[in-house]
Every structure is written in structure tokens, then in C-alpha cells.
N, C-alpha and C. Protein backbone atom coordinates (compact mmCIF):
# COMPACT_ATOMS: atom_id res chain seq x y z
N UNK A 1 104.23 101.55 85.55
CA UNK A 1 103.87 101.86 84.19
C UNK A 1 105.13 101.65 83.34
N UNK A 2 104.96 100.36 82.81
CA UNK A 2 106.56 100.07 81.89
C UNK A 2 107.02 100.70 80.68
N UNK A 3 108.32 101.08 80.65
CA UNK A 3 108.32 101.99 79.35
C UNK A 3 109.53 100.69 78.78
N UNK A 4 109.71 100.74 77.49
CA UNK A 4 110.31 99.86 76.61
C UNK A 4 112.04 100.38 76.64
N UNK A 5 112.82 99.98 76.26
CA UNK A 5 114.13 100.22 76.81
C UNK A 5 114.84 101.42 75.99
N UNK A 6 114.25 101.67 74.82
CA UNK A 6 114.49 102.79 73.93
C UNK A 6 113.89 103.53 74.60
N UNK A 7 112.83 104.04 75.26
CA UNK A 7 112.07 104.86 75.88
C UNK A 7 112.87 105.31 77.04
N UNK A 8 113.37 104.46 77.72
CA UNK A 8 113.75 104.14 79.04
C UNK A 8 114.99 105.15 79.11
N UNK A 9 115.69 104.77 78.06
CA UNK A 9 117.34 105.49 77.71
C UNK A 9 116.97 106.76 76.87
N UNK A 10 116.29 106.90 75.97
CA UNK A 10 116.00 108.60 75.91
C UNK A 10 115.55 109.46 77.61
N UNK A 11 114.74 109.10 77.99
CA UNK A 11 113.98 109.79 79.14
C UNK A 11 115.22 109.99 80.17
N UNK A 12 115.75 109.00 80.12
CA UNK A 12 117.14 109.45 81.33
C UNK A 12 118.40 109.60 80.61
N UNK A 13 118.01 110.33 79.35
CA UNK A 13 119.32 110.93 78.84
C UNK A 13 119.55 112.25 79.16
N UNK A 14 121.01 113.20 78.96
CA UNK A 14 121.14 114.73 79.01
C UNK A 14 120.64 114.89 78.02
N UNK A 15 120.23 114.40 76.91
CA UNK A 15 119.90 115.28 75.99
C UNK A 15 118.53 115.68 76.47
N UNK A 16 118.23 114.77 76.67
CA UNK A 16 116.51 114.80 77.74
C UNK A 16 115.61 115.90 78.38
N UNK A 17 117.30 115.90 79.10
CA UNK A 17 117.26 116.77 80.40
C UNK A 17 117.04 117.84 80.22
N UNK A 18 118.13 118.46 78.80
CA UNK A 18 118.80 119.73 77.97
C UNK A 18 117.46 120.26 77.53
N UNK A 19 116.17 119.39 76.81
CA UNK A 19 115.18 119.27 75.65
C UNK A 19 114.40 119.95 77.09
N UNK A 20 114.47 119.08 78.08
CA UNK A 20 113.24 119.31 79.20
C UNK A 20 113.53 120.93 79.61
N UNK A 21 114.86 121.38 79.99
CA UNK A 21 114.95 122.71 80.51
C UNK A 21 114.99 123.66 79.77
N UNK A 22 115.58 123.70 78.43
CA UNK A 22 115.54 123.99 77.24
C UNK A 22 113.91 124.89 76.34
N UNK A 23 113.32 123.97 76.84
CA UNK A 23 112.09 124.25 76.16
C UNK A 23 110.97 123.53 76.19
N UNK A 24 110.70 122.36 76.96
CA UNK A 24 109.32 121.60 77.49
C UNK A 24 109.04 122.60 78.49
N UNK A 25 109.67 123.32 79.59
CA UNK A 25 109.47 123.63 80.95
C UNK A 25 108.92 125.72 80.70
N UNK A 26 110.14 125.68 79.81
CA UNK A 26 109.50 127.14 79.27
C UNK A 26 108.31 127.78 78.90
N UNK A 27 107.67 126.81 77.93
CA UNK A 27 106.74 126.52 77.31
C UNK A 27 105.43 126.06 77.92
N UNK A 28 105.77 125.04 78.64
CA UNK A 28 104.52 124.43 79.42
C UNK A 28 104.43 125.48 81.03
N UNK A 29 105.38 126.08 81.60
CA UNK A 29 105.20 127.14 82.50
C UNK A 29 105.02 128.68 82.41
N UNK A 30 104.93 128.69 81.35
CA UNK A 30 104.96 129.96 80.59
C UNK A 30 103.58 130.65 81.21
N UNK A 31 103.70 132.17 81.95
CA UNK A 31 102.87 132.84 82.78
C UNK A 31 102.18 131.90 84.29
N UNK A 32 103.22 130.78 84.79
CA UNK A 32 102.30 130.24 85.31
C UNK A 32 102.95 130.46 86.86
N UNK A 33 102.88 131.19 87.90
CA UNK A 33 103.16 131.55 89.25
C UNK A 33 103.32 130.25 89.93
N UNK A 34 104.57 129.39 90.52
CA UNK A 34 104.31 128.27 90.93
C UNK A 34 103.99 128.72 92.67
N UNK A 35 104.79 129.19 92.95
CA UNK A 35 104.66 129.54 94.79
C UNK A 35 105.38 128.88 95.38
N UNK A 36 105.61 128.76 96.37
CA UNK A 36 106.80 128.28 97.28
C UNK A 36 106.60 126.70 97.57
N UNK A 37 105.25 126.57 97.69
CA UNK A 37 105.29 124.93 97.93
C UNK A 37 104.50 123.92 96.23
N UNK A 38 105.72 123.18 95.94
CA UNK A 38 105.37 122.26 94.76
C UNK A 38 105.44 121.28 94.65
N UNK A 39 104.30 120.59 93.92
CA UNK A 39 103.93 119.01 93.65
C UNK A 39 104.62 118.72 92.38
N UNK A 40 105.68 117.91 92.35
CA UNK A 40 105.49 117.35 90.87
C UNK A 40 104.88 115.94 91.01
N UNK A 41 104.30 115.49 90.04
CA UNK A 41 103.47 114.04 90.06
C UNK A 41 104.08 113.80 88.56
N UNK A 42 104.76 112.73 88.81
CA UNK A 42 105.44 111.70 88.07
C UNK A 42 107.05 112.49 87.06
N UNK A 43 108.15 112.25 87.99
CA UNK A 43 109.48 112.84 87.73
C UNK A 43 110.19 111.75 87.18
N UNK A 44 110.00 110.69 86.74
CA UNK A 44 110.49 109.40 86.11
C UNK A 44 112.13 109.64 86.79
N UNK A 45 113.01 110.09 85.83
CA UNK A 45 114.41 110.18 85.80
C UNK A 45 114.69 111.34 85.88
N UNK A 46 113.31 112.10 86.53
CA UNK A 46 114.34 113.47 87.28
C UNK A 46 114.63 114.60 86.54
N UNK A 47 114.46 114.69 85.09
CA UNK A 47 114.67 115.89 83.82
C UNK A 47 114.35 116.77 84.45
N UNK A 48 112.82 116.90 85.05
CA UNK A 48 111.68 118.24 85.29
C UNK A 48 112.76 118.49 86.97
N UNK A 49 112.72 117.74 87.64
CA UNK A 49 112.95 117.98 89.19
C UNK A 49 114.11 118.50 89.08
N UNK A 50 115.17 118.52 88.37
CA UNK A 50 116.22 119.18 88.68
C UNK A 50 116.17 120.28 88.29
N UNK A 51 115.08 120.84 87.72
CA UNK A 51 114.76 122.56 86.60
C UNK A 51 114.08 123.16 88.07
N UNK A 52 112.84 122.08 88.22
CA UNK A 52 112.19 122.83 89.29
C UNK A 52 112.63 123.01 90.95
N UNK A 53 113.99 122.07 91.32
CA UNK A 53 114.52 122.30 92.26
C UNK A 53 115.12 123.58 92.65
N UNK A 54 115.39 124.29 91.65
CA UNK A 54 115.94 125.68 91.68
C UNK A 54 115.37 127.18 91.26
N UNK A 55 113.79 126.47 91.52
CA UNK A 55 112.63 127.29 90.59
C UNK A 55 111.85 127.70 92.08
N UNK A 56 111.99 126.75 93.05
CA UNK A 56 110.86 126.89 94.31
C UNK A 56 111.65 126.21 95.47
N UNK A 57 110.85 127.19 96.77
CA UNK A 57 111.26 127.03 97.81
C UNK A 57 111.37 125.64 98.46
N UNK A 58 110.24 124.80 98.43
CA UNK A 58 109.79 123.86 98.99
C UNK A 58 109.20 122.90 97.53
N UNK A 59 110.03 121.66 96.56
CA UNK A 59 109.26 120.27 96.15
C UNK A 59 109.41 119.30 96.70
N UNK A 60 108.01 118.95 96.29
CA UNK A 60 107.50 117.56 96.57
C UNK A 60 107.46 116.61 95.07
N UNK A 61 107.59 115.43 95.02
CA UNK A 61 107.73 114.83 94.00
C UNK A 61 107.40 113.70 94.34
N UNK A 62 106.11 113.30 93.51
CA UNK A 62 106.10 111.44 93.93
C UNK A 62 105.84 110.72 92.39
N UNK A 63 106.27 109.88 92.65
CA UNK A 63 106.71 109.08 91.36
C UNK A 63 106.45 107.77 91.93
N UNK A 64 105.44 106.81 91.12
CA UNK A 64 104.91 105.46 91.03
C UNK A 64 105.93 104.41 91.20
N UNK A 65 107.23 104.66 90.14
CA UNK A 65 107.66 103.18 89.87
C UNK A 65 109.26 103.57 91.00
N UNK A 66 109.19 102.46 92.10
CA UNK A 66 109.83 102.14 93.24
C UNK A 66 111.41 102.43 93.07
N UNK A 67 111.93 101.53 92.05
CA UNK A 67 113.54 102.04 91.73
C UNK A 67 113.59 103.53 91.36
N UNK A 68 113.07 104.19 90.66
CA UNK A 68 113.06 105.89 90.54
C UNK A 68 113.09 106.41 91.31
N UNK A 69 112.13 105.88 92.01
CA UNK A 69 111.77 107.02 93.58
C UNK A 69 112.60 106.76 93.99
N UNK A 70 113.46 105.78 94.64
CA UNK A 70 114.79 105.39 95.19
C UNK A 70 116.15 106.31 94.73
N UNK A 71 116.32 105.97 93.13
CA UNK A 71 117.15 106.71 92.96
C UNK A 71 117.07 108.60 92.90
N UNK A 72 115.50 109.07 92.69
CA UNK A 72 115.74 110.11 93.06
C UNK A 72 115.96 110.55 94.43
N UNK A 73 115.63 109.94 95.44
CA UNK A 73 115.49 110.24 96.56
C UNK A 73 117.69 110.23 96.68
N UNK A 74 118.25 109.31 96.19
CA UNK A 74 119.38 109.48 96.66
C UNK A 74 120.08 110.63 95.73
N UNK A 75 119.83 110.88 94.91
CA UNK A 75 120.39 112.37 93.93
C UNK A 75 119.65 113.42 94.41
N UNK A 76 118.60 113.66 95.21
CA UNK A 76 117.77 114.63 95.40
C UNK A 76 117.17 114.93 96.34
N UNK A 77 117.17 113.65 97.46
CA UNK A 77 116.91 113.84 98.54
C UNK A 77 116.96 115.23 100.03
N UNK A 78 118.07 115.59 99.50
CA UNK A 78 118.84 116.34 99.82
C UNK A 78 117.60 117.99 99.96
N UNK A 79 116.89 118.16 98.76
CA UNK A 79 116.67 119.20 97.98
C UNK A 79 115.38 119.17 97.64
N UNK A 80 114.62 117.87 98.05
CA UNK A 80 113.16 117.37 97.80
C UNK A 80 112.88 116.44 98.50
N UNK A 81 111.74 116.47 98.71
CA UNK A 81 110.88 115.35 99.45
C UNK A 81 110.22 113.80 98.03
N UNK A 82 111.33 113.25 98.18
CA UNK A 82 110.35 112.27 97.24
C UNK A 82 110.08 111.19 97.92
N UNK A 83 108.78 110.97 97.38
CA UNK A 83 107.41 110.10 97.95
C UNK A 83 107.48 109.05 96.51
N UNK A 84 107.36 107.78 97.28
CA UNK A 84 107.07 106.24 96.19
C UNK A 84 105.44 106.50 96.08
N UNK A 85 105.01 107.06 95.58
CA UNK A 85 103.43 107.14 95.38
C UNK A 85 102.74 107.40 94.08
N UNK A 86 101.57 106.70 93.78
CA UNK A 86 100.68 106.76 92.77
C UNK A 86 100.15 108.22 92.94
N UNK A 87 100.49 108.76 91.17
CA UNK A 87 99.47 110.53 91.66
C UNK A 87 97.96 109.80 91.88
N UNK A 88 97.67 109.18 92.05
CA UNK A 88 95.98 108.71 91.75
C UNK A 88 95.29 108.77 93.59
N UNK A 89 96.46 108.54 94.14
CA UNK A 89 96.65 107.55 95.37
C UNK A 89 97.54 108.88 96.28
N UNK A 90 97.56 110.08 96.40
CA UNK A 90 98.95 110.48 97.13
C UNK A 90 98.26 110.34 98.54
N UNK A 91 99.55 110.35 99.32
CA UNK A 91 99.90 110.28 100.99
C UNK A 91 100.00 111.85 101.86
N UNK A 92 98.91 112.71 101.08
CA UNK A 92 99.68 114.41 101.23
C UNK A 92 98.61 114.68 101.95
N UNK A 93 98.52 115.23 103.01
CA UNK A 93 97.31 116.73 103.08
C UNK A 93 96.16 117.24 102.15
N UNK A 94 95.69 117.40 102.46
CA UNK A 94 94.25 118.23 101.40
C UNK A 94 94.80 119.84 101.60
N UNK A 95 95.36 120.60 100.73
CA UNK A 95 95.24 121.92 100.60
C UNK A 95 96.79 122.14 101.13
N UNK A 96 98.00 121.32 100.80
CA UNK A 96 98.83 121.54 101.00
C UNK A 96 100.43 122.09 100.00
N UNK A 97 99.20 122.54 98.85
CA UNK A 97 100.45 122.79 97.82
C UNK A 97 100.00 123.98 96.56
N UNK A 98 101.15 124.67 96.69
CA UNK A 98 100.75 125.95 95.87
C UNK A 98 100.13 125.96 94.34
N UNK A 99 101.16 124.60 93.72
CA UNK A 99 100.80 124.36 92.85
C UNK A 99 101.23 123.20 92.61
N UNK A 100 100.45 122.68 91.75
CA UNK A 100 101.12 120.82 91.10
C UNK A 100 101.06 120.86 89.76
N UNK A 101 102.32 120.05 89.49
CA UNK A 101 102.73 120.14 87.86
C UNK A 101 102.62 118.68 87.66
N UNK A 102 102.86 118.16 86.45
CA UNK A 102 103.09 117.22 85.97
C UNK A 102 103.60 117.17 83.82
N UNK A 103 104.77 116.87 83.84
CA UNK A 103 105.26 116.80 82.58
C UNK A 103 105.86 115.59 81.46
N UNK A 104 104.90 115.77 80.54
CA UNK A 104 105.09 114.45 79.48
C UNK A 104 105.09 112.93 80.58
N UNK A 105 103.85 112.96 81.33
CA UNK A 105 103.81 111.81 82.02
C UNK A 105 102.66 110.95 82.06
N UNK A 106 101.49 111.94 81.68
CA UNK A 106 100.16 111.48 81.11
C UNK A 106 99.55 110.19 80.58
N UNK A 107 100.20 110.23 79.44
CA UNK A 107 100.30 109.47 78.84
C UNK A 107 101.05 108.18 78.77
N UNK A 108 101.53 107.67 80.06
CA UNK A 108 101.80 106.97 80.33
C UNK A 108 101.55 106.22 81.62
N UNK A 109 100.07 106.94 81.73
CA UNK A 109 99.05 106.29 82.96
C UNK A 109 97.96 105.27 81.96
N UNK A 110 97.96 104.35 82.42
CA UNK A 110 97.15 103.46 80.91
C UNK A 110 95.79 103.48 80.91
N UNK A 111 94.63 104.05 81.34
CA UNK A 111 93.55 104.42 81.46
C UNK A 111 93.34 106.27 81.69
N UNK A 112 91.79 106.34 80.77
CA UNK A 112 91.42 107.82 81.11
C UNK A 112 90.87 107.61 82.74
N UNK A 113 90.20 107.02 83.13
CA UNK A 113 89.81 107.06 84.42
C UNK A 113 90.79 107.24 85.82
N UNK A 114 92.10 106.61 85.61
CA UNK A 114 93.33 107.01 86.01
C UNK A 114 93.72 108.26 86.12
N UNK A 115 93.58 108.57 85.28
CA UNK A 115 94.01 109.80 84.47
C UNK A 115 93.47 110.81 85.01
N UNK A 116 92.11 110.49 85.34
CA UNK A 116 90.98 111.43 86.12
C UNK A 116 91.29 111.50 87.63
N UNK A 117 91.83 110.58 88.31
CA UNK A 117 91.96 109.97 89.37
C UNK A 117 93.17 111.03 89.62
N UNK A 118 94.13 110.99 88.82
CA UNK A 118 95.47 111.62 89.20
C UNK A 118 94.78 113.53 89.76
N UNK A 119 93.99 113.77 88.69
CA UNK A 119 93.14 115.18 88.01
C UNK A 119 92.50 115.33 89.72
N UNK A 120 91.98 114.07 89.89
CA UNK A 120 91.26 114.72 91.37
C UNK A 120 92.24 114.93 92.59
N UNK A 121 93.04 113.88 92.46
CA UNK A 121 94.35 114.17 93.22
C UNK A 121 94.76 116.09 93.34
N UNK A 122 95.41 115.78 92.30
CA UNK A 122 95.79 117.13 91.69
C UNK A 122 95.06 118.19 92.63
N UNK A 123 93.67 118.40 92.63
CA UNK A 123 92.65 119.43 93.01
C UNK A 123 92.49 119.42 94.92
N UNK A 124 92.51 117.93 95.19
CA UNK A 124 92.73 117.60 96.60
C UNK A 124 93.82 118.33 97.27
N UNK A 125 94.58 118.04 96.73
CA UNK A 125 96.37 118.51 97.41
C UNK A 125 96.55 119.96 97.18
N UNK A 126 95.66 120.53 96.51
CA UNK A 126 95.84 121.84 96.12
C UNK A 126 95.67 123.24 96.79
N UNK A 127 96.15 124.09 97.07
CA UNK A 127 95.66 124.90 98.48
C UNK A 127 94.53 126.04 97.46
N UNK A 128 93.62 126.76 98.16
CA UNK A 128 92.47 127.53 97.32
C UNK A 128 93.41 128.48 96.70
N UNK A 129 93.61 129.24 94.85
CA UNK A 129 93.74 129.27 94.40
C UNK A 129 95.28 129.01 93.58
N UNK A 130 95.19 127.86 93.90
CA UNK A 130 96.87 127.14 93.29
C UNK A 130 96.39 126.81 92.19
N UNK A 131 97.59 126.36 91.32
CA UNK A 131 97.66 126.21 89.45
C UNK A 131 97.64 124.70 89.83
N UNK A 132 97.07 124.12 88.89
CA UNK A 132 97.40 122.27 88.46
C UNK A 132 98.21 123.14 86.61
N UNK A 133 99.21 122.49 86.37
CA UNK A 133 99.66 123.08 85.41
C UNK A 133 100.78 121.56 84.49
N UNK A 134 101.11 121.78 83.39
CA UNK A 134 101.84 120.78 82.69
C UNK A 134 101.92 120.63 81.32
N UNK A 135 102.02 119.52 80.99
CA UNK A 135 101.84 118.92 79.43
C UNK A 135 102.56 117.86 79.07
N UNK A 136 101.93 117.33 78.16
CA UNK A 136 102.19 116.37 77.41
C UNK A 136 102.31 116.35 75.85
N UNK A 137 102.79 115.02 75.56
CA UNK A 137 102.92 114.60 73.89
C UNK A 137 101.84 114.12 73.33
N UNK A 138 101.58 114.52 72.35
CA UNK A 138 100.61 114.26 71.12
C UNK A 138 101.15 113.29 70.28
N UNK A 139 99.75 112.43 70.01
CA UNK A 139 100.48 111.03 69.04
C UNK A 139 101.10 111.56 67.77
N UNK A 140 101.83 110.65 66.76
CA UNK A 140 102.42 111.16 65.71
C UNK A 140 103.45 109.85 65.37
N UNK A 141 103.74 110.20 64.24
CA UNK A 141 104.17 108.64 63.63
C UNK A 141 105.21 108.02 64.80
N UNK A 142 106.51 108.91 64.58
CA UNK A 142 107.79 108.41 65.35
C UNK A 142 106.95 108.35 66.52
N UNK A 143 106.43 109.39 67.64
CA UNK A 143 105.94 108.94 68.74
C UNK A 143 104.95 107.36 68.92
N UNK A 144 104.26 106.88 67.91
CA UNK A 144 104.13 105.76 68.23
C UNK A 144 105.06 104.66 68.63
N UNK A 145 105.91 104.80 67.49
CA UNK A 145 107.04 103.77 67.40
C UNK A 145 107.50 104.45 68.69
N UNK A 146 107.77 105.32 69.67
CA UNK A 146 109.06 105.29 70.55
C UNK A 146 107.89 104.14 71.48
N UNK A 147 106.72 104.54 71.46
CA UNK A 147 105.84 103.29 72.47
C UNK A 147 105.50 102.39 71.97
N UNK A 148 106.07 101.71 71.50
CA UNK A 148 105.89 100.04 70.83
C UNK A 148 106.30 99.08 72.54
N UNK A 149 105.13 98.79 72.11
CA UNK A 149 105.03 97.75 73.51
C UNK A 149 105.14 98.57 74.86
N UNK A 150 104.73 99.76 75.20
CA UNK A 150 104.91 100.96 75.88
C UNK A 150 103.29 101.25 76.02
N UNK A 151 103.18 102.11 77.08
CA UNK A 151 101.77 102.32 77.60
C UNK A 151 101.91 103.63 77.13
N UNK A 152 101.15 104.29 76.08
CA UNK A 152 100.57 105.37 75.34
C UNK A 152 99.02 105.28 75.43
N UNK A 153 99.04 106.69 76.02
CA UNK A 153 97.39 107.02 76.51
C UNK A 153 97.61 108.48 76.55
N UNK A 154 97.16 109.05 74.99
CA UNK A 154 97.62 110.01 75.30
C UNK A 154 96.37 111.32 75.34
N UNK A 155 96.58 112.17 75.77
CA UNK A 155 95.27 113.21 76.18
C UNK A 155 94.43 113.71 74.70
N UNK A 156 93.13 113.81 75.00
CA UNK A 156 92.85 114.54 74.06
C UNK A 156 92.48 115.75 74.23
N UNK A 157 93.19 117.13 73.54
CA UNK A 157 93.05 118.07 74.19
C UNK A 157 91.38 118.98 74.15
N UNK A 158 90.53 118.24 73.01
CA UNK A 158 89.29 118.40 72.77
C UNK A 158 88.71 118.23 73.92
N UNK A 159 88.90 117.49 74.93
CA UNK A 159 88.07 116.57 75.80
C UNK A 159 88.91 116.77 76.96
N UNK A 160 89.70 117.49 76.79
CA UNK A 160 90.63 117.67 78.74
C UNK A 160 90.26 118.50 78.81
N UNK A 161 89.80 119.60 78.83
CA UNK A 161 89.15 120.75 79.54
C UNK A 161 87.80 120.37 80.46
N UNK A 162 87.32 119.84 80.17
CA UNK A 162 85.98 118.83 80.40
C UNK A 162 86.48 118.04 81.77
N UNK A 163 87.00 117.25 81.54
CA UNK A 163 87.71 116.30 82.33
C UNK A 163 88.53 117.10 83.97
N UNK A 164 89.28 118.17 83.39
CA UNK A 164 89.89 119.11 84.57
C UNK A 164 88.40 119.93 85.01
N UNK A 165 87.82 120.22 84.24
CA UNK A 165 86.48 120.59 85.54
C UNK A 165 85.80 119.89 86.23
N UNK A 166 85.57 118.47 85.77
CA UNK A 166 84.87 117.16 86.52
C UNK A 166 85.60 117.03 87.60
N UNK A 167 87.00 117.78 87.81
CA UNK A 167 87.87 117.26 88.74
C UNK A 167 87.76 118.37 89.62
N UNK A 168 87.42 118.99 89.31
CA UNK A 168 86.70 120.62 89.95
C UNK A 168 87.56 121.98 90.03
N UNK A 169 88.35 121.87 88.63
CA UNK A 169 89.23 123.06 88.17
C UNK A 169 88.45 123.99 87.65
N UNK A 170 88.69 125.37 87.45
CA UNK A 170 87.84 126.54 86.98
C UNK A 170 89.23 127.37 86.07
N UNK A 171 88.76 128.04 85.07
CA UNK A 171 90.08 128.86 84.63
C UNK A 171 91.00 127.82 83.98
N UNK A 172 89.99 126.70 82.91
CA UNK A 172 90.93 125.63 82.00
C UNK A 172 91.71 126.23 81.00
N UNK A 173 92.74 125.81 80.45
CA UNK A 173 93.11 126.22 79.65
C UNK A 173 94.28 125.23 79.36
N UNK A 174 93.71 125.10 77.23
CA UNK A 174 94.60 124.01 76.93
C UNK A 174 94.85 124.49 75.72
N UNK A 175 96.43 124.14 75.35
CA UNK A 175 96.92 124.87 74.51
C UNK A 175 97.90 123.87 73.63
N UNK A 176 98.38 123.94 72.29
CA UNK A 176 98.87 122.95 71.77
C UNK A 176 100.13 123.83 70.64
N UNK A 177 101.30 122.81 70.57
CA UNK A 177 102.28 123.55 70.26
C UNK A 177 102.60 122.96 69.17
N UNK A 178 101.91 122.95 67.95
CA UNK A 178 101.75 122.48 66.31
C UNK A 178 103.64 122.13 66.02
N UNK A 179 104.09 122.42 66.45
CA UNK A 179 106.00 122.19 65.80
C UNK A 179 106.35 120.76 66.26
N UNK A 180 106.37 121.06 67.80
CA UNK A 180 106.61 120.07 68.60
C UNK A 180 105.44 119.04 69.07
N UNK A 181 104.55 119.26 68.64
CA UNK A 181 102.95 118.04 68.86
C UNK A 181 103.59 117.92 70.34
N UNK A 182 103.17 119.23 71.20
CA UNK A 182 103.06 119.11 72.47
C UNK A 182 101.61 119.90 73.22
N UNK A 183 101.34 119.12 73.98
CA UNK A 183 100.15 120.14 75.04
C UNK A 183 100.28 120.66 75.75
N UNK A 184 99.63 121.85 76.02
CA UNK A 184 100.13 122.36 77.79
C UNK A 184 98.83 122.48 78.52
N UNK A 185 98.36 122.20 79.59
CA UNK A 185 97.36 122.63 80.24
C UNK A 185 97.60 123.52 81.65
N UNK A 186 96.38 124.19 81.61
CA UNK A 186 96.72 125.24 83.59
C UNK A 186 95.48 124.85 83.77
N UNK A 187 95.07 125.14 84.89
CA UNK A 187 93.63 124.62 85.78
C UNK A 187 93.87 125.35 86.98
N UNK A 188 92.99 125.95 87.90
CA UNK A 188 92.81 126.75 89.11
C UNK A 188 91.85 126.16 90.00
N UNK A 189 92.31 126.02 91.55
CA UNK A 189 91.41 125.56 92.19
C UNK A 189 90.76 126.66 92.54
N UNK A 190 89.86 127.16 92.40
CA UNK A 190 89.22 128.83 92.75
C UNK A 190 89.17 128.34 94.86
């Protein structure tokens, strides 16, 4: 999933990182119990994985695009299990994870059906009552322009609640952060 080179160099900046631990992670985890064993699905450059490496006993992290996974695996290896894998597609167990996150990554799967695909993932890998939990960015002027020539697909939060139960979540909940035009969603596998 190609991101454009301005995209590329914000996302693996500290300021990034600072923004991600700072207050994406606060915000989007806010009341949410992760448990000892965690999925992240799609860690690009690693912002979220280095917050949540010191948050839980046991992550897992798989990330699509091949050089990432590489380089996280050599900064992080150590401290996580990272997997070269499509969330659509994972290589995991059925019922092997407390909870699975995924942050500001959504939208950069280029189809809703994908998107759904990741959602069933999500529910598969999930052990009986684990969180699917996260969020994403909401369109908005500058956010277009940072995806110029960039794969923007971004959620609608009208219509994701819907979507996380087709995937067979119970206990949706989607929430939107008017300052920052950010989303957060939680989902429960009952």
C-alpha cells in the first residue's frame, strides 16, 4: 500500500512518534484492557509498537509492506514477534490474542471490502471476549493533500459500526474526536 514520500517522512518521523504516544494512543485506548497477548495489524514505521511494547506482555505485529517488516523485525525483534503479513490474510491461530489494535492504518487499505477482510481477521485471531480496538483519520483539506497520489480510504464512522458486526463484533462503539478529525473504534468478540 504506497504512501507518497511526504507521507512516508512524516510517518517515520519523532515528531510522529511523540504525536502517536502523546495522544493518538491515549485517546484511541482510552478504558480499553489490552491483556497480555497483542495484535497490532499494520505498524508501518513502528510509532504505535514502540508505545505498545512496554504496555503488554506478549506483541505480535504484522505489517504488509516487506522492507518495514524487515526493518522492524531488526529494531524490535528482540521485544516482538513481527510477521510480513496482510491483516486480511494473517498466518495466526484462531483465538489466539487478547486483543488486536490497529492505528491510523485504515485508510490506507484501498478498498472497503479489504477493509472488511482485515475486520474478519481481527474477530478470527481473537480469543472469546478480547477488544478489536483503534482509529483512524478523517478526511479534511490538508489530509487530502498529505495523500496526493496516496491510497486514502478512509472509514465512515456512520457505517463502521455495521461493518464491525458483519464481522461478528458485539459491544460497537465509535467515537470521533472533532479537534483532531480522528476516530476511535472498540468491538468485542462476546
Amino acid at each position: 500500500m504506497p504512501m507518497n514520500r511526504a507521507h512516508r517522512k512524516i510517518c517515520s518521523s519523532e515528531e510522529w512518534a511523540r504525536t502517536t504516544k502523546d495522544s493518538i494512543l491515549p485517546w484511541a485506548l482510552e478504558h480499553v484492557e489490552l491483556g497480555a497477548d497483542v495484535l497490532e495489524i499494520g505498524p508501518g514505521y513502528g510509532a504505535n509498537l514502540r508505545v505498545l511494547v512496554e504496555r503488554v506482555d506478549h506483541l505480535t505485529a504484522a505489517e504488509i509492506d516487506a522492507d518495514s517488516a524487515r526493518m522492524l523485525r531488526s529494531e524490535w525483534g528482540d521485544r516482538a514477534d513481527v510477521l510480513h503479513a496482510d491483516g486480511a490474510e494473517l498466518p495466526l491461530p484462531d483465538g489466539s490474542f487478547d486483543s488486536v489494535v490497529c492505528f491510523t492504518m485504515l485508510h490506507h487499505v484501498p478498498t472497503a471490502a479489504h477493509q472488511d477482510r482485515i475486520f474478519a481477521e481481527a474477530f478470527r485471531v481473537l480469543r472469546q471476549g478480547g477488544t478489536f480496538a483503534g482509529s483512524d483519520s478523517q478526511p479534511s483539506f490538508r489530509f487530502r493533500l498529505l495523500h496526493f497520489r496516496d491510497t486514502m480510504n478512509t472509514l465512515d464512522p456512520a457505517k463502521l459500526p455495521a461493518r464491525l458486526e458483519r464481522a461478528g463484533f458485539t459491544d460497537v462503539a465509535v467515537d470521533l474526536e472533532p479537534e483532531s478529525r480522528r476516530l476511535r473504534f472498540r468491538a468485542r468478540r462476546a
